[in-house]
Protein backbone atom coordinates (compact mmCIF):
# COMPACT_ATOMS: atom_id res chain seq x y z
CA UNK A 1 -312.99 -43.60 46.98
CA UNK A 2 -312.74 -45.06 43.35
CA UNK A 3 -311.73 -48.44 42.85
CA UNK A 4 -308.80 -50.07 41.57
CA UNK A 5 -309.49 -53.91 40.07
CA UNK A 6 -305.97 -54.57 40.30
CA UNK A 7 -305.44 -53.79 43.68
CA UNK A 8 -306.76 -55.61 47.37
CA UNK A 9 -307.81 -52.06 48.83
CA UNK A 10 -309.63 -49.69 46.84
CA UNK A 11 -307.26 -46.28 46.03
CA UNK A 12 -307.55 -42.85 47.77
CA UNK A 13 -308.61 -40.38 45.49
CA UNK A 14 -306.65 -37.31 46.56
CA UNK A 15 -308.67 -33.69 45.62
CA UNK A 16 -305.49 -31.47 44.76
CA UNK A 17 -302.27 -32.54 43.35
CA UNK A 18 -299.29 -33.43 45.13
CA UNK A 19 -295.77 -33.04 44.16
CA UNK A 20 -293.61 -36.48 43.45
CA UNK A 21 -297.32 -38.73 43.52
CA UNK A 22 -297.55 -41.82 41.75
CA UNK A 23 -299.75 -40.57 38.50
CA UNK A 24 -300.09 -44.37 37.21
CA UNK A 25 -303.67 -44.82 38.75
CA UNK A 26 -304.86 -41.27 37.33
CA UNK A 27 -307.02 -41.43 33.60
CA UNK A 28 -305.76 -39.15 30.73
CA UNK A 29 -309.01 -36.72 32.00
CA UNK A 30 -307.37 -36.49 35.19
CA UNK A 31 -303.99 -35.94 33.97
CA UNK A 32 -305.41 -33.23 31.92
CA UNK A 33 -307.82 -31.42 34.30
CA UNK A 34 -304.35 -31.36 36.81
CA UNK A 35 -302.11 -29.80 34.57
CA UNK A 36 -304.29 -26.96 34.04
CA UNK A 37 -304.86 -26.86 37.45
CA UNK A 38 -301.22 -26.55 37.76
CA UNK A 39 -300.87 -24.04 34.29
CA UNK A 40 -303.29 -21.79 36.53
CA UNK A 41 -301.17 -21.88 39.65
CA UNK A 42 -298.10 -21.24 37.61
CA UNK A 43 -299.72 -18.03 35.77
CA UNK A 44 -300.54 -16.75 39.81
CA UNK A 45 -297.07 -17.10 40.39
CA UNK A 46 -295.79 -14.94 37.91
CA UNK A 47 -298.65 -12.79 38.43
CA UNK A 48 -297.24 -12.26 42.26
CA UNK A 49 -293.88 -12.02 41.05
CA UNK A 50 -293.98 -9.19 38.50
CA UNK A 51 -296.20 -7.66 41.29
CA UNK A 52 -293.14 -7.73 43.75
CA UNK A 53 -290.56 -6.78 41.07
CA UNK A 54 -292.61 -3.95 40.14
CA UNK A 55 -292.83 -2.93 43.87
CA UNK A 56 -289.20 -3.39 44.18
CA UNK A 57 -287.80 -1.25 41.40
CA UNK A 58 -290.70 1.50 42.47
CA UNK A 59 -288.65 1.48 46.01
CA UNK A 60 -285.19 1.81 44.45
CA UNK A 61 -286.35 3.95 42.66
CA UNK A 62 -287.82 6.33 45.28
CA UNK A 63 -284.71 6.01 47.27
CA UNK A 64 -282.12 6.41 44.66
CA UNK A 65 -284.14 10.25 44.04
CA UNK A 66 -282.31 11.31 47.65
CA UNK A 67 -278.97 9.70 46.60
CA UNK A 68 -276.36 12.64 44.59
């Protein structure tokens, strides 16, 4: 646990990021090494969603070719 001077109990250092947290406690580092934490998770997202979309239109596609 790091410690915070201004505080009574010393702060929980939390290993991943959670949405809505209170980022006053967290150093510039921190701030940094998170978003490209999040940048990376964002990139796998699209990644996994032009995967699907591309699966998608290759199964209209296939069964549009039985449709006159």
């Amino acid at each position: 646990m790091a410690l915070d001077p201004f505080a009574d109990d010393p702060r929980r250092v939390v290993s991943g990021h959670e949405i809505g947290q209170d980022l006053s406690m967290l150093s510039i580092d921190e701030l940094d090494e998170r978003v490209e934490v999040l940048e990376r998770e964002i990139s796998r997202l699209k990644e996994a969603r032009a995967k699907k979309e591309s699966s998608l239109a290759a199964a209209s596609a296939f069964f549009r070719l039985g449709q006159a």
